[in-house]
C-alpha atoms as a PDB file:
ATOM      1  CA  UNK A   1       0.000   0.000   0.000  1.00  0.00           C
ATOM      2  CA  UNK A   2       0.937   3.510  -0.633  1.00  0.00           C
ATOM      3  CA  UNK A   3       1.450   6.448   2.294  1.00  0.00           C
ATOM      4  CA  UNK A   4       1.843  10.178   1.452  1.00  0.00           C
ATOM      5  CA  UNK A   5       4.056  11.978   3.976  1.00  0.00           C
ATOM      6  CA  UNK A   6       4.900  15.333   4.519  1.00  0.00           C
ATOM      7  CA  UNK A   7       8.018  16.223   6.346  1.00  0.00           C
ATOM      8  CA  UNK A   8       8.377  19.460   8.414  1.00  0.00           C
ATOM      9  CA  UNK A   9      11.281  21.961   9.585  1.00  0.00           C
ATOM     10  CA  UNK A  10      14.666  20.058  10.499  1.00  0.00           C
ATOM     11  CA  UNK A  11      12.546  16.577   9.090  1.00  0.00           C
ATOM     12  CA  UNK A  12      13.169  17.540   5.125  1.00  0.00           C
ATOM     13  CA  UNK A  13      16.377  16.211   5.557  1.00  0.00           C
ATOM     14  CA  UNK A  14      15.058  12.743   5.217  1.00  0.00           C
ATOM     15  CA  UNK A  15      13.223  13.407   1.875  1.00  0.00           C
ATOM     16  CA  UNK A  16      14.934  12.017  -1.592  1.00  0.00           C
ATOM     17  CA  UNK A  17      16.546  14.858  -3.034  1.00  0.00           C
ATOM     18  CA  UNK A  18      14.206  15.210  -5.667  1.00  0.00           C
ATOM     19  CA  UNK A  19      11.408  15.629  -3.162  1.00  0.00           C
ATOM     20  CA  UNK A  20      10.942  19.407  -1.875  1.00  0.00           C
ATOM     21  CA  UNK A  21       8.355  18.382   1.396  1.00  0.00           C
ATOM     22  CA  UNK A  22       6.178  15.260   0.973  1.00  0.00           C
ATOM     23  CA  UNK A  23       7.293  12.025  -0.317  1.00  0.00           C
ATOM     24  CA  UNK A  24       4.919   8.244  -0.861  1.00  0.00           C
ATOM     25  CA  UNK A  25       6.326   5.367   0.693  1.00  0.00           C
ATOM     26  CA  UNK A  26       5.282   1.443   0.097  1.00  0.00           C
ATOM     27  CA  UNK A  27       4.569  -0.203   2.872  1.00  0.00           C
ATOM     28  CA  UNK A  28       3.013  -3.319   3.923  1.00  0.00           C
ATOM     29  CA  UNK A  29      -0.840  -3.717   4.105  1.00  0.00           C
ATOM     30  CA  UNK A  30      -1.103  -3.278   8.262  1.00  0.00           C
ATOM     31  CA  UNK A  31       2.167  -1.111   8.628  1.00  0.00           C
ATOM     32  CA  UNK A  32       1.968   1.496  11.426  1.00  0.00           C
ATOM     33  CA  UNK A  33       3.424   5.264  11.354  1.00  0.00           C
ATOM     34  CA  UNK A  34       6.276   4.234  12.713  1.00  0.00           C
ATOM     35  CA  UNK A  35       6.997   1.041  10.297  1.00  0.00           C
ATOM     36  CA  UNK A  36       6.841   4.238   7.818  1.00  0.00           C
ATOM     37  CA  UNK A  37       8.968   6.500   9.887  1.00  0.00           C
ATOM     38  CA  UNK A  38      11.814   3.806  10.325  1.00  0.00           C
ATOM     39  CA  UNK A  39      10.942   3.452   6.382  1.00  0.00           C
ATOM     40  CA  UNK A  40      12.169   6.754   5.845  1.00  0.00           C
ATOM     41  CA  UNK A  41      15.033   6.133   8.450  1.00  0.00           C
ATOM     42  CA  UNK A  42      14.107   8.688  10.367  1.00  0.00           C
ATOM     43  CA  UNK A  43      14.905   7.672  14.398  1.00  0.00           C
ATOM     44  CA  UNK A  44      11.547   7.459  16.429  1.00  0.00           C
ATOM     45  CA  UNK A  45      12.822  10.385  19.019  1.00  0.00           C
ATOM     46  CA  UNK A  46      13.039  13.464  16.355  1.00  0.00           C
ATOM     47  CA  UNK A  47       9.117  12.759  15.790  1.00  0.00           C
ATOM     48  CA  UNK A  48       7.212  14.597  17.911  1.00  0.00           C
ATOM     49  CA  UNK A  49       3.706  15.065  16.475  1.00  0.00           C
ATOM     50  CA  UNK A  50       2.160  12.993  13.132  1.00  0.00           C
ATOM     51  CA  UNK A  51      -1.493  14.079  11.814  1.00  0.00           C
ATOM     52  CA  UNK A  52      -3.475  12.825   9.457  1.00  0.00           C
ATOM     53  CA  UNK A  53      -6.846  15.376   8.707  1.00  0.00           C
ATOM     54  CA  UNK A  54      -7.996  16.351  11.920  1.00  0.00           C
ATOM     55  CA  UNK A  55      -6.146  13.330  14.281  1.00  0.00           C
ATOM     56  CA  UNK A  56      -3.115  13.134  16.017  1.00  0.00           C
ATOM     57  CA  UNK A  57      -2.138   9.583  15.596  1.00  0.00           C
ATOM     58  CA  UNK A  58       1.126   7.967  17.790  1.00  0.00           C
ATOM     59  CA  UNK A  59       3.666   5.730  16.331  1.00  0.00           C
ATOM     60  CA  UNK A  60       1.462   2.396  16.771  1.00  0.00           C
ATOM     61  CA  UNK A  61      -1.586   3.934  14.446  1.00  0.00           C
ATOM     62  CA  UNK A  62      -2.309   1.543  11.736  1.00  0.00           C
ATOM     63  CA  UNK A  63      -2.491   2.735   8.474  1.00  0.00           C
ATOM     64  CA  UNK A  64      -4.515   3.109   5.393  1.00  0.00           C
ATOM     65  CA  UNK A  65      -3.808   2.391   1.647  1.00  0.00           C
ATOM     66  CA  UNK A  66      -3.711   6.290   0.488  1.00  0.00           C
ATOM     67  CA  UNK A  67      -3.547   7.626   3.819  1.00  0.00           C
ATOM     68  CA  UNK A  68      -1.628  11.069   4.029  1.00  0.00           C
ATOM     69  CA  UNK A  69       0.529  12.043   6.840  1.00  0.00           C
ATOM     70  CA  UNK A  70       2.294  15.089   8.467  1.00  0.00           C
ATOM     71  CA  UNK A  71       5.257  14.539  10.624  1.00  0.00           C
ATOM     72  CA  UNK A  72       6.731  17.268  12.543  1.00  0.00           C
ATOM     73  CA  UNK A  73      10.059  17.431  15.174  1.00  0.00           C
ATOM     74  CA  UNK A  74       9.715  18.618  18.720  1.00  0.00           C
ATOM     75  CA  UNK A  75       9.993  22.406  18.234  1.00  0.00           C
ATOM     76  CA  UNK A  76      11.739  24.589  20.668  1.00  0.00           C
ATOM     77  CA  UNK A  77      12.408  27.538  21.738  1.00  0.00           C
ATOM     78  CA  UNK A  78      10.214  30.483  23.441  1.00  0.00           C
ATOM     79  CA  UNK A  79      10.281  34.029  25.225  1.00  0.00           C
END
């Protein structure tokens, strides 16, 4: 099956060059988000938040065949 993600801020870095912010990965029928993040070999601790429409999903979601996905890093900083 086929995932869309979208990579945020310091998470681009993990796209194929060709690929400016979102990039579709093949995964197994059942994979999770994080059978996709490791996918992308991107190390489970620089995720912080994944959405998918309105829902906040955690690493053990299960995914959908055309499913789309935003994955962000913990942000920092403040006043």
């Amino acid at each position: 099956m086929t995932v869309a993600v979208k990579l945020y801020a310091s998470l681009r870095k993990y796209l194929p060059r060709e690929s400016m912010s979102a990039v579709e990965v093949e995964v197994p029928a059942g994979a999770t988000v994080a059978d996709v993040i490791a996918r992308l070999g991107i190390p489970s601790e620089h995720t912080r938040m994944i959405v998918s429409g309105d829902r906040q999903l955690d690493l053990a979601a299960v995914l959908e065949d055309g499913q789309e996905i935003s994955v962000l890093p913990p942000l920092a900083g403040g006043a």
